[in-house]
PDB file of N, CA and C in Angstrom:
ATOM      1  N   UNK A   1       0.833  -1.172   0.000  1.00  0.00           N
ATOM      2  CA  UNK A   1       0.000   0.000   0.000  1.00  0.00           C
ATOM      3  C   UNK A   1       0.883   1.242   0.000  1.00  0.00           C
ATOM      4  N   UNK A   2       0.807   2.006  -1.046  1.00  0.00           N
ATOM      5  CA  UNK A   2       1.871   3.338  -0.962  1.00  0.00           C
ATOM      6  C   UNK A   2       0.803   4.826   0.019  1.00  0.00           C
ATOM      7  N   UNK A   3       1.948   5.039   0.408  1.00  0.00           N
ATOM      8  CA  UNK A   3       1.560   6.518   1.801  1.00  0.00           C
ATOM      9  C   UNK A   3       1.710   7.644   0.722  1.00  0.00           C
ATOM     10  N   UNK A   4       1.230   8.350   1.155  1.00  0.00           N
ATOM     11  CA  UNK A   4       1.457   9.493   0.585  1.00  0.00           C
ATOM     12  C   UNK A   4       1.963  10.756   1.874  1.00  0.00           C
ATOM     13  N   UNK A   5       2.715  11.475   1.389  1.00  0.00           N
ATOM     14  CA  UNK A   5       3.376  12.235   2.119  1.00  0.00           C
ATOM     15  C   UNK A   5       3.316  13.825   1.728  1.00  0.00           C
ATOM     16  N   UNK A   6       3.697  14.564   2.763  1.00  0.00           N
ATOM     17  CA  UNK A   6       3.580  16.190   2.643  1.00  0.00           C
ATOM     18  C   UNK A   6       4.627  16.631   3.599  1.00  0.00           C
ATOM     19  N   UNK A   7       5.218  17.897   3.081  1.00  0.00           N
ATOM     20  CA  UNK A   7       5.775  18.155   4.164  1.00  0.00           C
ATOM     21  C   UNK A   7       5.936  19.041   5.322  1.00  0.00           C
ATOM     22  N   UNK A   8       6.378  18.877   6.097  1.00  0.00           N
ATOM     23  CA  UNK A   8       5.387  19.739   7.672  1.00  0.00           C
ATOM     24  C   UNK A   8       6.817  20.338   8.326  1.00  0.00           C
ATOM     25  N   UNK A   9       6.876  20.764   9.364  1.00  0.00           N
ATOM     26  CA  UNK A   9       7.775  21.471   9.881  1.00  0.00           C
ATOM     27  C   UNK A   9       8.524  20.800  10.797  1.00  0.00           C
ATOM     28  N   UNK A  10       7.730  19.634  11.491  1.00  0.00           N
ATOM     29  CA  UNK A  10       8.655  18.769  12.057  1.00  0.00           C
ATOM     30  C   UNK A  10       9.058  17.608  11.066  1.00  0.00           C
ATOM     31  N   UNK A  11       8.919  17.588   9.955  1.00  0.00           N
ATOM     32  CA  UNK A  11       9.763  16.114   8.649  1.00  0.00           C
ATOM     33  C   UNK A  11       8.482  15.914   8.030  1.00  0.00           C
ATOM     34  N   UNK A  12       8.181  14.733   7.721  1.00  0.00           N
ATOM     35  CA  UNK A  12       7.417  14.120   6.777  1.00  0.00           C
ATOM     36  C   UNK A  12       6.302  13.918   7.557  1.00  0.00           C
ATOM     37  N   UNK A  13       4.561  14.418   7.080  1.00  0.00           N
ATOM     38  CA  UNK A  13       3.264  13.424   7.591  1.00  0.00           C
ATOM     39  C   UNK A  13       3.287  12.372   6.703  1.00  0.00           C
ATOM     40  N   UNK A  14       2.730  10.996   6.916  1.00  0.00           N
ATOM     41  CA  UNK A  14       2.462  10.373   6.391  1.00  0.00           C
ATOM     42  C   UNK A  14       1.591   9.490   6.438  1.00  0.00           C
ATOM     43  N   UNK A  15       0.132   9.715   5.155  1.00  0.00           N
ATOM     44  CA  UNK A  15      -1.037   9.321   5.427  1.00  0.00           C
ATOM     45  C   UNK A  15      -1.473   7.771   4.360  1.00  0.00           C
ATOM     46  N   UNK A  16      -2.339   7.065   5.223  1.00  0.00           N
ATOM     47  CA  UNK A  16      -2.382   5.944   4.400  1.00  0.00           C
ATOM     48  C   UNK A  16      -3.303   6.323   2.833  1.00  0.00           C
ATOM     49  N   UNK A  17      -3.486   5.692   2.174  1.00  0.00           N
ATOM     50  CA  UNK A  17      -4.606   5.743   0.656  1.00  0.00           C
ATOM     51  C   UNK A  17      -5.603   6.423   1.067  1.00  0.00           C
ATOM     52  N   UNK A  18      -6.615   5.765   2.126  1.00  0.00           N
ATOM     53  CA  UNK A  18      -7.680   6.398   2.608  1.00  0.00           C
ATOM     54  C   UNK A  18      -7.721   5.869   4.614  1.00  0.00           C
ATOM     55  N   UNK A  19      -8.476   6.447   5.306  1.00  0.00           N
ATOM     56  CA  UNK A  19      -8.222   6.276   6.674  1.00  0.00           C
ATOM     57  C   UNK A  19      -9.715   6.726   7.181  1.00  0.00           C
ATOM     58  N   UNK A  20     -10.199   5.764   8.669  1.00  0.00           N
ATOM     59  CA  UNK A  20     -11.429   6.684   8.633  1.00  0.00           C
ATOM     60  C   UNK A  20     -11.216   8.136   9.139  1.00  0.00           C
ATOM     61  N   UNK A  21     -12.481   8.742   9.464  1.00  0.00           N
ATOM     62  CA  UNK A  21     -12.026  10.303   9.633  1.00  0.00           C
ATOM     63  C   UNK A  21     -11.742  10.177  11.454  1.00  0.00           C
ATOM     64  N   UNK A  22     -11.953   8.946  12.100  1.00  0.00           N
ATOM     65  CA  UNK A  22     -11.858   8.638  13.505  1.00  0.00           C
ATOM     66  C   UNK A  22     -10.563   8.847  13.848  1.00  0.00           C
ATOM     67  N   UNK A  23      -9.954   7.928  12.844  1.00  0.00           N
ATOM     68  CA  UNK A  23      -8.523   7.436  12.759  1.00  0.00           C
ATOM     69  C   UNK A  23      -7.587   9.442  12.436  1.00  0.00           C
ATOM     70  N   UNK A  24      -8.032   9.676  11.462  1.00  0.00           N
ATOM     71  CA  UNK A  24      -7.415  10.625  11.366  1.00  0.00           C
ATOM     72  C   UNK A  24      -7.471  12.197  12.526  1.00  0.00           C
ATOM     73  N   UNK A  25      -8.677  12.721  12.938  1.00  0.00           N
ATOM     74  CA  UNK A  25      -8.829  13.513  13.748  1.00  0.00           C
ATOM     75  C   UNK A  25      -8.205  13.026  15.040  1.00  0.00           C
ATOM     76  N   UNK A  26      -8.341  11.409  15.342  1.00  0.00           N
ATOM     77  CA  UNK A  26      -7.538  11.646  16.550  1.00  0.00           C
ATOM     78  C   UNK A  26      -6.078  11.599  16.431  1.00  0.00           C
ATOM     79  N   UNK A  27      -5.430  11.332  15.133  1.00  0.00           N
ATOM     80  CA  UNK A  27      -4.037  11.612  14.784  1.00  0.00           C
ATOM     81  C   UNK A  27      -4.134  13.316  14.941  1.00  0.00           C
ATOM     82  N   UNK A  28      -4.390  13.797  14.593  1.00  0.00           N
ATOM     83  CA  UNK A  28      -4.567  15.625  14.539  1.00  0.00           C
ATOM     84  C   UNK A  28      -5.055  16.225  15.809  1.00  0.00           C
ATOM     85  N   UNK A  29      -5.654  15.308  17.058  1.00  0.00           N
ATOM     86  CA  UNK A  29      -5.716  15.763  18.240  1.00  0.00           C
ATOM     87  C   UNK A  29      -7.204  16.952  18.255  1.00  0.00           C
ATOM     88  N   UNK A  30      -7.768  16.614  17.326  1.00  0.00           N
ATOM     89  CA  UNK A  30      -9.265  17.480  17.137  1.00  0.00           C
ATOM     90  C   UNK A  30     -10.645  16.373  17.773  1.00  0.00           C
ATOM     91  N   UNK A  31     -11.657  17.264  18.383  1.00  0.00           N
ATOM     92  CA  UNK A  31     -12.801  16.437  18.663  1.00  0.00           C
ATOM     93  C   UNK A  31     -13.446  16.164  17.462  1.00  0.00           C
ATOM     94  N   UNK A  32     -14.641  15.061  17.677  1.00  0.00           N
ATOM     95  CA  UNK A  32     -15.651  14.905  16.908  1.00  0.00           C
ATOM     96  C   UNK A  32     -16.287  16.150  16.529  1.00  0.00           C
ATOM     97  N   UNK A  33     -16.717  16.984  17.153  1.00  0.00           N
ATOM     98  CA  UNK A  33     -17.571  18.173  17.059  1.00  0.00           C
ATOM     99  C   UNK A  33     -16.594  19.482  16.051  1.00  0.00           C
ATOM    100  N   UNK A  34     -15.266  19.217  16.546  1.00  0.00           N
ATOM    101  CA  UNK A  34     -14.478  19.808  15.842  1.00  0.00           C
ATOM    102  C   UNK A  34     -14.358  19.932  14.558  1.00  0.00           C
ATOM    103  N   UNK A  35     -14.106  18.028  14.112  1.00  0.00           N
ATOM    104  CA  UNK A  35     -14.585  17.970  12.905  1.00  0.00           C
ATOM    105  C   UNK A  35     -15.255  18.008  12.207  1.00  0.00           C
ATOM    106  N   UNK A  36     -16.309  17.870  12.633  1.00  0.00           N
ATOM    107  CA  UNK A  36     -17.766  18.382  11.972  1.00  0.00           C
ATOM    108  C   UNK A  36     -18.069  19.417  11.651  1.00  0.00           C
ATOM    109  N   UNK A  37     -17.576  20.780  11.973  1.00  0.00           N
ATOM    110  CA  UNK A  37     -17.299  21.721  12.002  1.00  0.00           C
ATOM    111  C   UNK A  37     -16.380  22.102  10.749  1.00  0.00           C
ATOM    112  N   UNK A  38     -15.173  21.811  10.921  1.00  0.00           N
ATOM    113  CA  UNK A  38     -14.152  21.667   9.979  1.00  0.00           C
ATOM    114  C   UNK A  38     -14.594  21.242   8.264  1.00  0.00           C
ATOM    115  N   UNK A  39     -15.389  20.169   8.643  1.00  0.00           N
ATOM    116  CA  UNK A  39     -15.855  19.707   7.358  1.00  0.00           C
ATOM    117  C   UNK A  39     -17.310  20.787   7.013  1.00  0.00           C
ATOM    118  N   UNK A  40     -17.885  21.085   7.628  1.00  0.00           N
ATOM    119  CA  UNK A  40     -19.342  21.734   7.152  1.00  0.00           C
ATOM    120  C   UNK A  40     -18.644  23.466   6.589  1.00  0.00           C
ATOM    121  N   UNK A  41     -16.949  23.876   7.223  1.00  0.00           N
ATOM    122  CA  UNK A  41     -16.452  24.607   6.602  1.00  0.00           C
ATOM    123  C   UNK A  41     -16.034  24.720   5.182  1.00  0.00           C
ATOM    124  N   UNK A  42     -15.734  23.423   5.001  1.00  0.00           N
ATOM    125  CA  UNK A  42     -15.079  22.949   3.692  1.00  0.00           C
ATOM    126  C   UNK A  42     -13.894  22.897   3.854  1.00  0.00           C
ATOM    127  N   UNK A  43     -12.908  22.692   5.007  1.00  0.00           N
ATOM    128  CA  UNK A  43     -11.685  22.930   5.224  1.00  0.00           C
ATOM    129  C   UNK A  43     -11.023  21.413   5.111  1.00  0.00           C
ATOM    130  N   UNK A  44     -12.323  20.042   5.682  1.00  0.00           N
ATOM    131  CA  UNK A  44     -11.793  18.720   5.451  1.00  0.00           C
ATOM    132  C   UNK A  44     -12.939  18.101   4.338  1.00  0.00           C
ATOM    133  N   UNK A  45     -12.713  17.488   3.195  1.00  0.00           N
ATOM    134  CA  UNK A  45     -12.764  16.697   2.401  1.00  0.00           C
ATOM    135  C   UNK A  45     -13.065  15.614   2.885  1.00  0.00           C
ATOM    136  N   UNK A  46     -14.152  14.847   3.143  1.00  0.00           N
ATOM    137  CA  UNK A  46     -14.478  13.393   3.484  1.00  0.00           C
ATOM    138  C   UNK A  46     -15.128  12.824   2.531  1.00  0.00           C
ATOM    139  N   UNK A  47     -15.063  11.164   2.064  1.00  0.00           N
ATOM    140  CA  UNK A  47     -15.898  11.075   1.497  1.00  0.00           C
ATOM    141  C   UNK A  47     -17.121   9.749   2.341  1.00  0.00           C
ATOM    142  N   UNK A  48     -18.109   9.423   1.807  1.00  0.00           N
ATOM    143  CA  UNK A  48     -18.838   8.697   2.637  1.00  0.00           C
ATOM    144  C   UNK A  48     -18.919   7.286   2.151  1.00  0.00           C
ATOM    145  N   UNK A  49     -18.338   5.994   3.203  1.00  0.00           N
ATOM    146  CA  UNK A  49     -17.962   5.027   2.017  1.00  0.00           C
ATOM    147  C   UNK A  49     -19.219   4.153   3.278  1.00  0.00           C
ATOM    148  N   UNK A  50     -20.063   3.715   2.542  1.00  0.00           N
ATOM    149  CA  UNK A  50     -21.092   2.543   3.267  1.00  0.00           C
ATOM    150  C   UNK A  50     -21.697   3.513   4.513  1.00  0.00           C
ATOM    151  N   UNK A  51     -21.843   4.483   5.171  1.00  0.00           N
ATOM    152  CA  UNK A  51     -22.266   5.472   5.887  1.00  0.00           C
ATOM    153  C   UNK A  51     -20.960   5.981   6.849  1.00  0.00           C
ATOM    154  N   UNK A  52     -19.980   5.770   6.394  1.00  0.00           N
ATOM    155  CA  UNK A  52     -18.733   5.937   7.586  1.00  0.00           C
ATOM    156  C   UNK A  52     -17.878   7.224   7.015  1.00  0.00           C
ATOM    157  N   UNK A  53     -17.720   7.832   7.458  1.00  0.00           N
ATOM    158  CA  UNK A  53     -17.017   9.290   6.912  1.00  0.00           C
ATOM    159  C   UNK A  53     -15.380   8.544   6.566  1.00  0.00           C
ATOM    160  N   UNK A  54     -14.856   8.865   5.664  1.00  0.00           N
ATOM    161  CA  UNK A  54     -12.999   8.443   5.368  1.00  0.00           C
ATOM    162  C   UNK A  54     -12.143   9.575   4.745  1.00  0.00           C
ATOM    163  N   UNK A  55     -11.047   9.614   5.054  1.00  0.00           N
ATOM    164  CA  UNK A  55     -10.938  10.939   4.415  1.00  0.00           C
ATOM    165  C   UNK A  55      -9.469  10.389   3.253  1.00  0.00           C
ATOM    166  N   UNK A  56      -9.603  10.703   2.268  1.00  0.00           N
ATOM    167  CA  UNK A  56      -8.383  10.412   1.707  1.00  0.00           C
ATOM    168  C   UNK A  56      -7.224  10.992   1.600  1.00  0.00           C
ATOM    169  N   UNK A  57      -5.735  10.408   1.376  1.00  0.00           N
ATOM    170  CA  UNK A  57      -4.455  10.567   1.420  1.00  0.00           C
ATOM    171  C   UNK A  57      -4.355  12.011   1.229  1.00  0.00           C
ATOM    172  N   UNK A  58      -4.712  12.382  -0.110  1.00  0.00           N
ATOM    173  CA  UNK A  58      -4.821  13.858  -0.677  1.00  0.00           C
ATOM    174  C   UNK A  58      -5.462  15.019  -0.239  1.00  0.00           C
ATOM    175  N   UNK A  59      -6.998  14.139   0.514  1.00  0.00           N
ATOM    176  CA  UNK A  59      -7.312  15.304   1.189  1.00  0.00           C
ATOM    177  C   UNK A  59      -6.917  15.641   2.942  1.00  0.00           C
ATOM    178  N   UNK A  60      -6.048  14.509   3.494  1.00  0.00           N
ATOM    179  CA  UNK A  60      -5.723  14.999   4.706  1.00  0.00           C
ATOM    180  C   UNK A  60      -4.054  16.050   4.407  1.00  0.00           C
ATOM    181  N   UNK A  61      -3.427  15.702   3.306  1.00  0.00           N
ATOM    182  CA  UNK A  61      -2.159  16.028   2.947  1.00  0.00           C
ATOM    183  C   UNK A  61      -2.593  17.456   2.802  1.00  0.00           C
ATOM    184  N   UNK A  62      -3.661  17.834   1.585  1.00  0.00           N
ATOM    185  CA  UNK A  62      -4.358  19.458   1.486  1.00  0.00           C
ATOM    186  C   UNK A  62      -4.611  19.948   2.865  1.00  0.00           C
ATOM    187  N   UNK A  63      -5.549  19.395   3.970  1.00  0.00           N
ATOM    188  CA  UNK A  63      -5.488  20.475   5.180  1.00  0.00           C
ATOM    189  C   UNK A  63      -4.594  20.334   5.765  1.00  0.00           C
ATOM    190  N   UNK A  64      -3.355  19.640   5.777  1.00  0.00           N
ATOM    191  CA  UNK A  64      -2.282  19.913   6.304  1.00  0.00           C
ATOM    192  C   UNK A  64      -1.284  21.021   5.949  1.00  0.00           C
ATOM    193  N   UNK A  65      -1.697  20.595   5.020  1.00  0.00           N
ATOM    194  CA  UNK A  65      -0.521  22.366   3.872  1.00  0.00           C
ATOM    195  C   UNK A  65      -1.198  23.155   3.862  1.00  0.00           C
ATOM    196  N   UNK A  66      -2.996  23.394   3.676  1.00  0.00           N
ATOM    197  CA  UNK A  66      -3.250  24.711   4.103  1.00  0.00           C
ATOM    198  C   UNK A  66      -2.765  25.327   5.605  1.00  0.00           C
ATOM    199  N   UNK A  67      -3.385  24.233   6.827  1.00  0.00           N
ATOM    200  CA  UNK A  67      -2.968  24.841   7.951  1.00  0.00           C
ATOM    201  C   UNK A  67      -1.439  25.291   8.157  1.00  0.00           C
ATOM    202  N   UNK A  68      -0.574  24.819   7.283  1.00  0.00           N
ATOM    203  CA  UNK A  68       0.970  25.248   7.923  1.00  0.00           C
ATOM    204  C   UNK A  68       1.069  26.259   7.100  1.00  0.00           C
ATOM    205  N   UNK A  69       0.080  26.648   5.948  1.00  0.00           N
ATOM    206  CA  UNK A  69       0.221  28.080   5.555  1.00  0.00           C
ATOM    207  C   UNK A  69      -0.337  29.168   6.203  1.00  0.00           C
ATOM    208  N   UNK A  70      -1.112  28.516   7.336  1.00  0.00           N
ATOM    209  CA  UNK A  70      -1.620  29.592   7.926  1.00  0.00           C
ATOM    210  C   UNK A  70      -3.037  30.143   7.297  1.00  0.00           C
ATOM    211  N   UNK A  71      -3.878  29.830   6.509  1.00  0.00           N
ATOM    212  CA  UNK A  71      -4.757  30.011   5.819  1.00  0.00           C
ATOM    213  C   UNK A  71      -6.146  29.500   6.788  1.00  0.00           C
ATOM    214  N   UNK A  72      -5.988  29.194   7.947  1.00  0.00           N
ATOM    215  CA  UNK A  72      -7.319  28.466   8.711  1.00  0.00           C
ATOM    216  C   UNK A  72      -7.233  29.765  10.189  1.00  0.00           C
ATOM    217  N   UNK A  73      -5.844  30.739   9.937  1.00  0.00           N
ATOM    218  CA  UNK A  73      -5.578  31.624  11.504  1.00  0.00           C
ATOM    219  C   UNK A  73      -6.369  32.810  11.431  1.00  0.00           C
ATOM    220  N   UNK A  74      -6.988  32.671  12.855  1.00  0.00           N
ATOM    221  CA  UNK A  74      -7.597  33.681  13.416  1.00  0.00           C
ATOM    222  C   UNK A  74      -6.884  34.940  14.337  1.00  0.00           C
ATOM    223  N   UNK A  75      -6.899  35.618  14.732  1.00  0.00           N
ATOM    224  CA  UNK A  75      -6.926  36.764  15.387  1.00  0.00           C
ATOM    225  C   UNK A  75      -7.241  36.504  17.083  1.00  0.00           C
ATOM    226  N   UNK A  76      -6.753  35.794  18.111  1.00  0.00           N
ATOM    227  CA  UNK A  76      -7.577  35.185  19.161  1.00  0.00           C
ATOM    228  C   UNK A  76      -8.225  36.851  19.875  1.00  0.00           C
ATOM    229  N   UNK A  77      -9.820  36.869  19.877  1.00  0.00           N
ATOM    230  CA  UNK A  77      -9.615  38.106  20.715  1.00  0.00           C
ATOM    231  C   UNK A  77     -10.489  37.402  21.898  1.00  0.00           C
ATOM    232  N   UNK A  78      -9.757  37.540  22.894  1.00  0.00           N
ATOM    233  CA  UNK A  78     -10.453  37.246  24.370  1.00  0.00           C
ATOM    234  C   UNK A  78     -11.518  38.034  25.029  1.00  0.00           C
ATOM    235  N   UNK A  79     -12.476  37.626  25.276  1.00  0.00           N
ATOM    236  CA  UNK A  79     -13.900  38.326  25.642  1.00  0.00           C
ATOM    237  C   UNK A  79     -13.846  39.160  26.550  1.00  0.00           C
ATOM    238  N   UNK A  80     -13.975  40.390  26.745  1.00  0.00           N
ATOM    239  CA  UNK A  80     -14.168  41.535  27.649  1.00  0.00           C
ATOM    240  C   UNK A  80     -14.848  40.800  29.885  1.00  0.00           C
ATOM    241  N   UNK A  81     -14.287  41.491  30.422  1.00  0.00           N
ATOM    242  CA  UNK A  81     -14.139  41.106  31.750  1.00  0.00           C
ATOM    243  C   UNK A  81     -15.568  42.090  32.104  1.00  0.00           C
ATOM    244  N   UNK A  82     -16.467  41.170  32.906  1.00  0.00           N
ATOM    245  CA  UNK A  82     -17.917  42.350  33.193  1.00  0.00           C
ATOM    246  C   UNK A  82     -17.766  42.568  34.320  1.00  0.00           C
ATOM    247  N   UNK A  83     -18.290  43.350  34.815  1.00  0.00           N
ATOM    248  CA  UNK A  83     -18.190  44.119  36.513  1.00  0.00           C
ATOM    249  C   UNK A  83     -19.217  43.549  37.114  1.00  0.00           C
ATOM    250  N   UNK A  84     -19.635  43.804  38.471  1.00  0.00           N
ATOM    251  CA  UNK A  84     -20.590  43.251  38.896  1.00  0.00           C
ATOM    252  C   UNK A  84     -22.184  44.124  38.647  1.00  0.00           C
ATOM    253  N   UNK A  85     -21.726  44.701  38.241  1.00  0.00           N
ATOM    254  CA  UNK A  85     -22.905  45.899  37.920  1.00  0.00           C
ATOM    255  C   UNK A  85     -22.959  45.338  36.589  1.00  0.00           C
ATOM    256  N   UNK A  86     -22.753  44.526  36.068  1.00  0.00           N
ATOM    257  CA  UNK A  86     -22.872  44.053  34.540  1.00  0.00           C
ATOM    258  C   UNK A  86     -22.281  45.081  33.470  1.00  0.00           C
ATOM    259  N   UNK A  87     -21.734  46.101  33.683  1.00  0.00           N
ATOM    260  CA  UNK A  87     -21.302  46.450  32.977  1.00  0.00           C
ATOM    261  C   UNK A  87     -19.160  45.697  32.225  1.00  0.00           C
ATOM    262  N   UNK A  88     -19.619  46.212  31.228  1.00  0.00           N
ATOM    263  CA  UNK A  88     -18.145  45.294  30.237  1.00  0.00           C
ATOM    264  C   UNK A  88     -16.788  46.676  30.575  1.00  0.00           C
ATOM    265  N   UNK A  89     -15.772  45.878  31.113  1.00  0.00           N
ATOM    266  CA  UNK A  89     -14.561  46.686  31.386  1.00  0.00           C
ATOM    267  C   UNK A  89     -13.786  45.966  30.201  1.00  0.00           C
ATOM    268  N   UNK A  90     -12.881  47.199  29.508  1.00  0.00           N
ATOM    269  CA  UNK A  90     -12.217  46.789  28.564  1.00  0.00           C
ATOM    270  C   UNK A  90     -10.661  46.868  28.704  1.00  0.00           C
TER     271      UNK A  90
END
């Protein structure tokens, strides 16, 4: 079975032909909900084989090279601190 590979900042990922999307999100350290998310973005590629989500070689290799381009980064802004009077201190 040939891997397919991309390359990342710590060496080589390397993903099988196809994998389920179980297998893969918990390689990537993301929740279920996460991914679901991810995918209803269009950011992961799954396809649906017998009702089981799988994601293939090419498309886990693509959100890997988008994310190390930085193309998925946000701005973190942390939510304002409220007083007890409910009012928002900034």
């Amino acid at each position: 079975m040939k891997e397919h590979t991309t390359a990342s900042t710590g060496g080589e990922a390397k993903f099988p032909p196809i994998q389920s999307q179980q297998s893969f999100i918990t390689g990537i350290g993301i929740s279920p909900v996460t991914a679901w998310r991810f995918e209803k973005r269009g950011w992961i590629h799954t396809v649906n084989i017998a009702g089981r989500r799988y994601i293939t070689a090419e498309a886990a290799a693509e959100f890997v090279r988008r994310a190390e381009a930085g193309e998925f980064a946000k701005t973190h802004k942390a939510p304002g601190r409220t007083t007890a009077a409910g009012g928002t201190v900034r």
